[in-house]
N, C-alpha and C. Protein backbone atom coordinates (compact mmCIF):
# COMPACT_ATOMS: atom_id res chain seq x y z
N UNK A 1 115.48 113.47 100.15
CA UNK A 1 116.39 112.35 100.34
C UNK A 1 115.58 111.06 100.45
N UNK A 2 116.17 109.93 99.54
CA UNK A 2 115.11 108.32 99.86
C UNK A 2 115.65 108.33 101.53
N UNK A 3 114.35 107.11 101.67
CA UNK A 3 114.45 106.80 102.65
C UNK A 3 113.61 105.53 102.58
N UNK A 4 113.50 104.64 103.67
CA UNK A 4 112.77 103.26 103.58
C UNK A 4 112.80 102.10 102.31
N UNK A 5 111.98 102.16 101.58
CA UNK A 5 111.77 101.17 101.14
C UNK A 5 112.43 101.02 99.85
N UNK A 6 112.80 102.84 99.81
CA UNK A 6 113.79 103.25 98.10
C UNK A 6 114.99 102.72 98.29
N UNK A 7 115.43 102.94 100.08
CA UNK A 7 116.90 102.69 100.23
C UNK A 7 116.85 101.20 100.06
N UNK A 8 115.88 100.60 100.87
CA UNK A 8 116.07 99.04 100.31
C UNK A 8 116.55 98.19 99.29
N UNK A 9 115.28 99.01 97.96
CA UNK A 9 115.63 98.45 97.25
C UNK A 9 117.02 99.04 96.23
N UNK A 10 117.31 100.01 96.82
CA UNK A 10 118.97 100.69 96.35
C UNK A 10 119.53 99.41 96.65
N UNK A 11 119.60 99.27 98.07
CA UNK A 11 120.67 98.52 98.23
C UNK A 11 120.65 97.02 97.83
N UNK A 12 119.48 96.61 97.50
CA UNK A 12 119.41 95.07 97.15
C UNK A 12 119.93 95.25 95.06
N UNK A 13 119.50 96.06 94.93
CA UNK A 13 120.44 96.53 93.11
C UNK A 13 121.74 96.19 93.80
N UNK A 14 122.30 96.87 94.52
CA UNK A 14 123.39 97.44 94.25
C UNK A 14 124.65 95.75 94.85
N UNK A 15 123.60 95.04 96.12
CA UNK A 15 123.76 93.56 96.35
C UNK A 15 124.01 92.82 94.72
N UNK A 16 122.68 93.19 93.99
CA UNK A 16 123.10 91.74 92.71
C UNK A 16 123.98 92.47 91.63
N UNK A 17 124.11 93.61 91.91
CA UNK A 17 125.59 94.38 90.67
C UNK A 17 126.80 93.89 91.41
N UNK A 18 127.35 93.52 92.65
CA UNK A 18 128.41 92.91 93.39
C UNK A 18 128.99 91.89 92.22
N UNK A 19 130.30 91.64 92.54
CA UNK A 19 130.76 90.49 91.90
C UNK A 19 130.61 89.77 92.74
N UNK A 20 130.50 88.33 92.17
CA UNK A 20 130.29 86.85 93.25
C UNK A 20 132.03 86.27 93.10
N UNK A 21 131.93 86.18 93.78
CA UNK A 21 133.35 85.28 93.60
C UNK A 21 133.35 83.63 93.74
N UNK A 22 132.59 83.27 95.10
CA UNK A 22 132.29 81.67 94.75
C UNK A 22 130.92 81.84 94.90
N UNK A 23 129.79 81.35 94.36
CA UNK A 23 128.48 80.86 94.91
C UNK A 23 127.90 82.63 94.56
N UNK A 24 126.64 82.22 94.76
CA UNK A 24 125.77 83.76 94.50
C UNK A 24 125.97 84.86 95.48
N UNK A 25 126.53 84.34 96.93
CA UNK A 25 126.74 85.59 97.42
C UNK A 25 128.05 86.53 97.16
N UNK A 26 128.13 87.95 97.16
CA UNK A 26 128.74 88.79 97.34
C UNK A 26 129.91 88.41 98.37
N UNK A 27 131.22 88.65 97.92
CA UNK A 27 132.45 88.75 98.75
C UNK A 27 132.05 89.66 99.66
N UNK A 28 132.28 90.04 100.93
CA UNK A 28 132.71 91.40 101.40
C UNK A 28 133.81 92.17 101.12
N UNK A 29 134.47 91.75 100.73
CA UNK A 29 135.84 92.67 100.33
C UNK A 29 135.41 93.10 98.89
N UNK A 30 134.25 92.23 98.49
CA UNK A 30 133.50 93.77 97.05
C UNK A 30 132.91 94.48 97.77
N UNK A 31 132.44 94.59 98.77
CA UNK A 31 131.64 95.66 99.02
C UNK A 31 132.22 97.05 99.99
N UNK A 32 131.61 98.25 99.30
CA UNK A 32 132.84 99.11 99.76
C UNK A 32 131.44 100.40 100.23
N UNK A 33 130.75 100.50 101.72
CA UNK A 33 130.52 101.34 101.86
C UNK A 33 130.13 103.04 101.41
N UNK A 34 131.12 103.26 100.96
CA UNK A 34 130.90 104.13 100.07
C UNK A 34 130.70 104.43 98.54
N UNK A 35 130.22 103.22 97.99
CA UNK A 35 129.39 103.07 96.43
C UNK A 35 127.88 103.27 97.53
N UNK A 36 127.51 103.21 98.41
CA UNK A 36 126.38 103.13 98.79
C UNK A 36 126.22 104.57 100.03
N UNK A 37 126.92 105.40 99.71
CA UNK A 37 127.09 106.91 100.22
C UNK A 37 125.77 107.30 101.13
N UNK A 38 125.18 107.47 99.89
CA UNK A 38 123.50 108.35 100.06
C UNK A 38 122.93 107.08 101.51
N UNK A 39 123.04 105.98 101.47
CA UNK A 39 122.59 105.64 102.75
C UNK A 39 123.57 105.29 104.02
N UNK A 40 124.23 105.45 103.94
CA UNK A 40 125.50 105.41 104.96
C UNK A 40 125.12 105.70 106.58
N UNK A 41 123.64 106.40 106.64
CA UNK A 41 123.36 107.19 108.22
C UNK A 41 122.45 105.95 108.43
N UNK A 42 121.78 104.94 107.49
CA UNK A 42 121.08 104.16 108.21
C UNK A 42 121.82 102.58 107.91
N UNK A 43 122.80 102.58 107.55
CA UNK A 43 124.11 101.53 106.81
C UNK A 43 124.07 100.70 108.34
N UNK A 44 124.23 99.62 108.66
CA UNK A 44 124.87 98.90 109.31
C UNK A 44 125.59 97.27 108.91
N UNK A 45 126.64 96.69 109.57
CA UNK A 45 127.21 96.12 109.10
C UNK A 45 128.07 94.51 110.17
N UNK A 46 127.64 93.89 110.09
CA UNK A 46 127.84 92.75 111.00
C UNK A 46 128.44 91.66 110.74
N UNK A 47 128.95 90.47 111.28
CA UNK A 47 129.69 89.64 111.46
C UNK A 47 129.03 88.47 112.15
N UNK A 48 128.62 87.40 111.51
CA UNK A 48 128.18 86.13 112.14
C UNK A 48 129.18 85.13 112.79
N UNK A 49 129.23 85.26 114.30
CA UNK A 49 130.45 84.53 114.83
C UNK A 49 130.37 83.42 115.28
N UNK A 50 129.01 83.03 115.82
CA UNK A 50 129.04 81.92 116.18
C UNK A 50 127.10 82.03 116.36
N UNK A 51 126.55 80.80 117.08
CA UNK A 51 125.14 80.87 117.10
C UNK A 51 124.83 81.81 117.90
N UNK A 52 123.63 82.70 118.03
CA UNK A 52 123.38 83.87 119.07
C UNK A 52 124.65 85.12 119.44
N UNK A 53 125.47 85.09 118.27
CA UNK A 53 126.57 85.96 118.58
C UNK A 53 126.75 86.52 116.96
N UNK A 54 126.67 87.88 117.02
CA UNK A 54 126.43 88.43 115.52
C UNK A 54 127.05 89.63 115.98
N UNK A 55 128.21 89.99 115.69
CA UNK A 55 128.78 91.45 116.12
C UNK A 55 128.61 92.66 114.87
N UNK A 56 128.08 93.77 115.71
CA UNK A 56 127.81 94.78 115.05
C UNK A 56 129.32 95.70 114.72
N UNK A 57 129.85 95.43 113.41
CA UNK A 57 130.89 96.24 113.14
C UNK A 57 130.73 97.27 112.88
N UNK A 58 129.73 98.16 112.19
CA UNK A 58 129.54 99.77 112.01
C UNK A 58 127.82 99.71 111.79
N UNK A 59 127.43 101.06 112.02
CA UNK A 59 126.76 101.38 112.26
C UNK A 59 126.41 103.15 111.82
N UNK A 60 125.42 102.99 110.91
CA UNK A 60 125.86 104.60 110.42
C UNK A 60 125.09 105.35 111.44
N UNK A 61 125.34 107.05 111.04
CA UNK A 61 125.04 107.72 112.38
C UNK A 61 123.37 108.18 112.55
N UNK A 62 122.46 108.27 111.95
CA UNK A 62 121.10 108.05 112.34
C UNK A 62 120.74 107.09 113.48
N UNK A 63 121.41 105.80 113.34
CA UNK A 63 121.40 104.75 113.98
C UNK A 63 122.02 105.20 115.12
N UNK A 64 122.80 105.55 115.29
CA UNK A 64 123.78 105.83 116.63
C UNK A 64 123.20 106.95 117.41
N UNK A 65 122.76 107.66 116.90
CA UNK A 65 122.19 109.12 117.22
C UNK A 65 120.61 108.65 117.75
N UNK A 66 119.72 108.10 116.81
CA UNK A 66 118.45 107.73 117.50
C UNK A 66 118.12 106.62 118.15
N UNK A 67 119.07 105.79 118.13
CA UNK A 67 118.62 104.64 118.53
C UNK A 67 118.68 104.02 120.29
N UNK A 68 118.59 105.43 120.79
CA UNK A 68 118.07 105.51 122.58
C UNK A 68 118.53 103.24 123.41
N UNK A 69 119.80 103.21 122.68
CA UNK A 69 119.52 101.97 123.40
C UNK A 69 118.91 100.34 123.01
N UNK A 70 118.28 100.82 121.88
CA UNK A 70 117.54 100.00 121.13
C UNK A 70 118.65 99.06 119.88
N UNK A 71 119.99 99.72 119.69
CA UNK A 71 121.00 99.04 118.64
C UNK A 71 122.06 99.09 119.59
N UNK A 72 122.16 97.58 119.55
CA UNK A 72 123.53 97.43 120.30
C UNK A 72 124.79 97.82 120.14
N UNK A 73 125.69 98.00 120.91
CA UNK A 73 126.61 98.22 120.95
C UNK A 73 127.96 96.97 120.60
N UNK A 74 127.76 95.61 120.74
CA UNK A 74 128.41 94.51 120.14
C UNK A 74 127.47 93.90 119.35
N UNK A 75 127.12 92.71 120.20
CA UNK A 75 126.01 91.57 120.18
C UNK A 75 124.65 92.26 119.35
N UNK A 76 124.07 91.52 118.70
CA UNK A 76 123.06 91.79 118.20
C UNK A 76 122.16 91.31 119.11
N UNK A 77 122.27 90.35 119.71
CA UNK A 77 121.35 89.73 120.79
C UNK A 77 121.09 90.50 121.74
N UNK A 78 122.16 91.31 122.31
CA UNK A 78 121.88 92.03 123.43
C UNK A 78 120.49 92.92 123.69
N UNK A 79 120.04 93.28 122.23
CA UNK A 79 118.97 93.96 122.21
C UNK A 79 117.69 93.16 122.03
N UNK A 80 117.64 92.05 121.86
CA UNK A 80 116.57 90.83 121.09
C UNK A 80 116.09 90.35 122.73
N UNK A 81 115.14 90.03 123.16
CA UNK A 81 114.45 89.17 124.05
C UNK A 81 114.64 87.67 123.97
N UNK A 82 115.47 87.06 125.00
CA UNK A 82 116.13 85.66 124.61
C UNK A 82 114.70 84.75 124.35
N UNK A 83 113.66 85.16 124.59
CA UNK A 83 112.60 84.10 124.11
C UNK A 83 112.44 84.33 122.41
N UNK A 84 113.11 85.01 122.14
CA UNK A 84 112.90 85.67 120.78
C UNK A 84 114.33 84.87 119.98
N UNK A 85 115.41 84.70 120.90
CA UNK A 85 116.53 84.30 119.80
C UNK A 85 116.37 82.83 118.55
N UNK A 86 115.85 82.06 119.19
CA UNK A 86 116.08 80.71 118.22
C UNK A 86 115.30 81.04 117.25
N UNK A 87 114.29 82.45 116.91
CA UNK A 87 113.48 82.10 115.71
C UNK A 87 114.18 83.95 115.05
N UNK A 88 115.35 84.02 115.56
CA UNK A 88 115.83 85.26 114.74
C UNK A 88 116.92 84.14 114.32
N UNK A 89 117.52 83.68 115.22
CA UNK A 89 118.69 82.97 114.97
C UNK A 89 118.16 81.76 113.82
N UNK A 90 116.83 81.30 113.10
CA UNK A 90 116.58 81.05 111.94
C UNK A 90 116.06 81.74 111.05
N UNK A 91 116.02 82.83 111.83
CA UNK A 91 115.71 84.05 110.44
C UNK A 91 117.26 84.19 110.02
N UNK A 92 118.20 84.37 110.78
CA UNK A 92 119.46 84.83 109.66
C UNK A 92 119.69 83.97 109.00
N UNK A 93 119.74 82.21 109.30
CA UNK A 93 120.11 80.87 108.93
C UNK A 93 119.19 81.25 107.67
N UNK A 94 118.42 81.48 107.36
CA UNK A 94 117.40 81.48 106.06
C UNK A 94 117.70 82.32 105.20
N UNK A 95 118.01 83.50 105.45
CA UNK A 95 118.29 84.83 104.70
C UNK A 95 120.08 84.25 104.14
N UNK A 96 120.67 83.97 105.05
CA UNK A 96 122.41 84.16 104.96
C UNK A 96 122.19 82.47 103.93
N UNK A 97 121.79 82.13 104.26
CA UNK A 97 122.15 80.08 103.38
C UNK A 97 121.28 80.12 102.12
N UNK A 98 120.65 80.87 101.42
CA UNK A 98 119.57 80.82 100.27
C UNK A 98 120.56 81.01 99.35
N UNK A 99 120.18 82.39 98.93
CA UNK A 99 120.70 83.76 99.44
C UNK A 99 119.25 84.41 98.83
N UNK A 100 119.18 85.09 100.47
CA UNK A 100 117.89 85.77 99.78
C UNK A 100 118.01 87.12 101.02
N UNK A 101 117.24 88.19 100.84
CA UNK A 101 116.53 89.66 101.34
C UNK A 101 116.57 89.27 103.05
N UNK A 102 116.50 89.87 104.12
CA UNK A 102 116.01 89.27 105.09
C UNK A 102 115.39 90.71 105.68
N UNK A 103 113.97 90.36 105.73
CA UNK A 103 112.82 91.82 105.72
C UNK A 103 112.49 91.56 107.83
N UNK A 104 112.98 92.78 108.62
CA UNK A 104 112.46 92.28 109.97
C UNK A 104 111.72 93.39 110.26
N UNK A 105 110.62 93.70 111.22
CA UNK A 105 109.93 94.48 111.70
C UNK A 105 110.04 94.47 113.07
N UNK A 106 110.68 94.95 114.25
CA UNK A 106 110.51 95.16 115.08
C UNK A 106 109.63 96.25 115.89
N UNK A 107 109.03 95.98 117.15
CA UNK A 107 108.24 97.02 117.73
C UNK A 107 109.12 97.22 119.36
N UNK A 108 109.90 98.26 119.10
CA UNK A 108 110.65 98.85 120.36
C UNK A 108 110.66 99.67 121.30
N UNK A 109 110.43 99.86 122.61
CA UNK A 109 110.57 100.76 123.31
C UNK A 109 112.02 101.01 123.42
N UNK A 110 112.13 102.15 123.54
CA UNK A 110 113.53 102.65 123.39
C UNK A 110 113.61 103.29 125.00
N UNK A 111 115.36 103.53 125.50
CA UNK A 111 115.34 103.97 126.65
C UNK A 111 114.55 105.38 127.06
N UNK A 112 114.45 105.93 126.25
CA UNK A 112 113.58 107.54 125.95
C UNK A 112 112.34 107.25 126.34
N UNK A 113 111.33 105.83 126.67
CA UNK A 113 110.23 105.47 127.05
C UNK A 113 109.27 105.80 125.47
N UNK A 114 109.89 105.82 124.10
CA UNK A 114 109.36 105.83 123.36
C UNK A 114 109.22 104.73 122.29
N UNK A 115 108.33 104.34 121.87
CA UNK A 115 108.12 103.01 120.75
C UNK A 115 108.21 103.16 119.54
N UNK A 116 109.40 102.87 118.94
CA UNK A 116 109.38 102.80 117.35
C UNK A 116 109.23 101.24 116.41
N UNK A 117 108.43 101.64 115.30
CA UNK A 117 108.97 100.36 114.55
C UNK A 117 110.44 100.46 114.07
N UNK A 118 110.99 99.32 114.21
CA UNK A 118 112.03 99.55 113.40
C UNK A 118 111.93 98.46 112.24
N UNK A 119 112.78 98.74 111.11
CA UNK A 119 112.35 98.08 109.81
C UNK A 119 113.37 98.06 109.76
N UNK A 120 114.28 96.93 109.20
CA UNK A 120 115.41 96.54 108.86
C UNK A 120 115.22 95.40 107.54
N UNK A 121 116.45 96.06 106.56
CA UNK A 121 116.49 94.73 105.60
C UNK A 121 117.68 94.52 105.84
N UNK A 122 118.18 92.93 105.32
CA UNK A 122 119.50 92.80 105.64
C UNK A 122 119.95 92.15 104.16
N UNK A 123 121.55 91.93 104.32
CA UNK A 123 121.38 91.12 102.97
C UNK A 123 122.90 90.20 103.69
N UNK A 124 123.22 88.64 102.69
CA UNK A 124 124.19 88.16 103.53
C UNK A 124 125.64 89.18 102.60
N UNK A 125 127.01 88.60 102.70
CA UNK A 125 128.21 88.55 102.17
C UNK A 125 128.87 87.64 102.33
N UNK A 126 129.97 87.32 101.93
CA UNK A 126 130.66 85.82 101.89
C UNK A 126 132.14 86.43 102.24
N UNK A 127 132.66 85.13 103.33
CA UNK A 127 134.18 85.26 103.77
C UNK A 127 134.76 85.01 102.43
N UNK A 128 136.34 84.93 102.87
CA UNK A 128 136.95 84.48 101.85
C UNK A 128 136.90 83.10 101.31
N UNK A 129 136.07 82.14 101.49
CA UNK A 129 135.81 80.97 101.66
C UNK A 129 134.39 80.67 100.88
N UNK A 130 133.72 81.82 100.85
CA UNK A 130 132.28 81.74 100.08
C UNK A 130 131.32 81.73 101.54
N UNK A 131 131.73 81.47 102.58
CA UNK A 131 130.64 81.34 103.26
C UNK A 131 130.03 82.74 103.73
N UNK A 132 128.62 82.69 103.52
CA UNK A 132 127.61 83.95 104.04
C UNK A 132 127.59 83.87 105.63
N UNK A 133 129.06 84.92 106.23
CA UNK A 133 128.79 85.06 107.99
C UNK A 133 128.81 86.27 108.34
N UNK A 134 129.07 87.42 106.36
CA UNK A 134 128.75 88.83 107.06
C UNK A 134 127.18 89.44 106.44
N UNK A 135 127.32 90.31 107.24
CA UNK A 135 125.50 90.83 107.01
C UNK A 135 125.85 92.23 106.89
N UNK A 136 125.17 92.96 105.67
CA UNK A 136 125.07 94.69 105.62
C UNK A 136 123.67 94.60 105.63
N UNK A 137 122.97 95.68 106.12
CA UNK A 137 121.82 96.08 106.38
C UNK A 137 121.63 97.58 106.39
N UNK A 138 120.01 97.68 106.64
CA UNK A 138 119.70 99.05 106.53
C UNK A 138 118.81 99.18 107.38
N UNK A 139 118.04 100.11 108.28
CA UNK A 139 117.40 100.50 109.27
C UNK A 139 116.28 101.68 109.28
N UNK A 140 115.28 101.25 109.40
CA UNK A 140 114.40 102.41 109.28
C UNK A 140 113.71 102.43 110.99
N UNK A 141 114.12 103.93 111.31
CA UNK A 141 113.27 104.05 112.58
C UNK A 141 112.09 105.07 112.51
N UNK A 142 110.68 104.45 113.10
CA UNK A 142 109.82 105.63 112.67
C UNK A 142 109.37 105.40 114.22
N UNK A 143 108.53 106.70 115.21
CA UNK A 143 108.04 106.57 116.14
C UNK A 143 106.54 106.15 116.35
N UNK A 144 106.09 105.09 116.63
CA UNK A 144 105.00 104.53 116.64
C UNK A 144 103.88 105.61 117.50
N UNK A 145 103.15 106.32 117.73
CA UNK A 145 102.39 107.59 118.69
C UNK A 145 101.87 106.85 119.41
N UNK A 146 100.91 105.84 118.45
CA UNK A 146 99.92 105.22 119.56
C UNK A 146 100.53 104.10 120.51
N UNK A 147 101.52 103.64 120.34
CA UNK A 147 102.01 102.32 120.44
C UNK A 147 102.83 103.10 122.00
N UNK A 148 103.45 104.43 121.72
CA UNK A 148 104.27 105.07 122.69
C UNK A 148 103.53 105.58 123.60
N UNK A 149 102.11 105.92 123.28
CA UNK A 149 101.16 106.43 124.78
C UNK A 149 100.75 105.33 125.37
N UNK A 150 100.40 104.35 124.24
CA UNK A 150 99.35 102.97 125.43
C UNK A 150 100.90 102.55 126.40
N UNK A 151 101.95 102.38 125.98
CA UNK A 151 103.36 101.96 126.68
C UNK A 151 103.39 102.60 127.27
N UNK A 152 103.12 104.30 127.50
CA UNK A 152 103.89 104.71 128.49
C UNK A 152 102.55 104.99 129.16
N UNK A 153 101.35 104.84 129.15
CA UNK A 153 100.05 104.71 130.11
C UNK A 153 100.14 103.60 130.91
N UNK A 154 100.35 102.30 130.27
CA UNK A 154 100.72 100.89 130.62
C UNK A 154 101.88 100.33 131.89
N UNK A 155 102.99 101.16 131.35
CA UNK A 155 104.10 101.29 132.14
C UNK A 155 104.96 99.98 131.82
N UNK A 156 104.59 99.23 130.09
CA UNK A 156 105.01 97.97 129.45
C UNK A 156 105.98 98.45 128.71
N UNK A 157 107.38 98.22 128.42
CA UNK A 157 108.15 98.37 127.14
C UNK A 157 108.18 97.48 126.27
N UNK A 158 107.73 97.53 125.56
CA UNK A 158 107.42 96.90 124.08
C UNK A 158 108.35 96.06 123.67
N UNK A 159 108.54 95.45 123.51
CA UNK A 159 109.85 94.30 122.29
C UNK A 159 109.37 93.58 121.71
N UNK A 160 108.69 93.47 120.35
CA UNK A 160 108.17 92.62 120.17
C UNK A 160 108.86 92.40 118.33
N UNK A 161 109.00 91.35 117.58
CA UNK A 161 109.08 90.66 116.26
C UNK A 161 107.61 91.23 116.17
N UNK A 162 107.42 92.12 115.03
CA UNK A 162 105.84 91.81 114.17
C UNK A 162 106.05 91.40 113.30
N UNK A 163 106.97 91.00 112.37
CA UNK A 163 107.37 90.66 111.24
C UNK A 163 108.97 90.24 110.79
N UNK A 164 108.63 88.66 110.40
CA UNK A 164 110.22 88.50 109.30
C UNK A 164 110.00 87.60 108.64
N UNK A 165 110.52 87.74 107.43
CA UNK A 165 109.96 86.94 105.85
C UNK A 165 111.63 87.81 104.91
N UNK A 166 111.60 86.55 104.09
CA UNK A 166 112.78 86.54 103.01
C UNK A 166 112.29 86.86 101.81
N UNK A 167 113.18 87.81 101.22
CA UNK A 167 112.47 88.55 99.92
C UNK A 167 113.43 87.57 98.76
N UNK A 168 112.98 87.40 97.88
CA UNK A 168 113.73 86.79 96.69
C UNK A 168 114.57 87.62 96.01
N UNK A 169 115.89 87.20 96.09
CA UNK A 169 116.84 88.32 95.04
C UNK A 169 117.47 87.21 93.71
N UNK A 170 116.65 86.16 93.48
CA UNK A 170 116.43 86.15 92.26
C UNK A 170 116.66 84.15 91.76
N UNK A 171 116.94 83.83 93.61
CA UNK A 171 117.74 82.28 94.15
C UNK A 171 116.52 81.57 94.71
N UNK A 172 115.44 82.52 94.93
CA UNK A 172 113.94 81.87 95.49
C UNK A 172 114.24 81.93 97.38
N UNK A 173 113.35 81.46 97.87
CA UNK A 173 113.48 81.68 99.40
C UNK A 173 112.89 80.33 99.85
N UNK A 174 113.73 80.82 101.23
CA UNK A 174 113.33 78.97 102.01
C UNK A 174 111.85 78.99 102.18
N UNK A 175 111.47 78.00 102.02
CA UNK A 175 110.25 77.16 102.16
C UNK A 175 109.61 77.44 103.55
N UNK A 176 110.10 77.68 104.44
CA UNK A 176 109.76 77.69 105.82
C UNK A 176 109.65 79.41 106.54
């Protein structure tokens, strides 16, 4: 079964085969979950509501099943370190207004006292209006070994951004 970087780029094909209706992004009401089957356990799917408020509408079940705490249950923030929000909260502004890939790397301790990277791509969708305020994404959790003994020798839980950068789906990426 793919996984990581195959599902990625599945799903970023399967982003520029979408019909556009206004502007380059994808309607959400083209996009239908199940044309995208085979990844559905690491599928998630969100709603940009306002600044620092991004509600998690589904969530496939890999995600739900491993994610010890680490994927929220509404808020996307809830799980983010508020010293961390204003430079996620311009990572989506960059990814969702281009339109481009949005590639994140997180390093998590999970409630299990274990550290995974998590790898997430996201991509935007457009209301009925054209504007990009929904987000589908995909999730890769792998368990970090070394990262989970020095943490749990340490007695530190991990949260950390190692990585976020905008991939080009074909509109170029912000400058910044």
């Amino acid at each position: 079964m793919p996984s990581g970087k195959q599902f990625f780029d599945e799903l970023i094909e399967h982003w520029k085969a979408m019909p556009k209706s206004t502007g380059p992004v994808p309607s959400k009401t083209a996009f239908s979950p199940m044309q995208v089957y085979t990844m559905l356990h690491s599928l998630y799917f969100s709603e940009r509501l306002d600044k620092y408020n991004i509600q998690l509408k589904l969530r496939g079940e890999k995600l739900e099943r491993f994610s010890f705490g680490a994927v929220p249950r509404r808020n996307v923030y809830e799980v983010i370190p508020k010293r961390n929000w204003d430079a996620v909260e311009n990572y989506y502004d960059q990814f969702c207004s281009q339109p481009c890939a949005g590639h994140m790397i997180r390093l998590v301790t999970f409630d299990n006292g274990l550290v995974y990277n998590v790898e997430t791509m996201e991509l935007p969708l457009a209301d009925r209006d054209g504007n990009p305020r929904y987000i589908v994404g995909l999730a890769e959790l792998t368990q970090n070994h070394a990262k989970s003994l020095e943490a749990q020798q340490s007695g530190v839980k991990l949260d950390e951004v190692t990585l976020y950068e905008c991939w080009d789906l074909g509109y170029g990426v912000p400058k910044s």
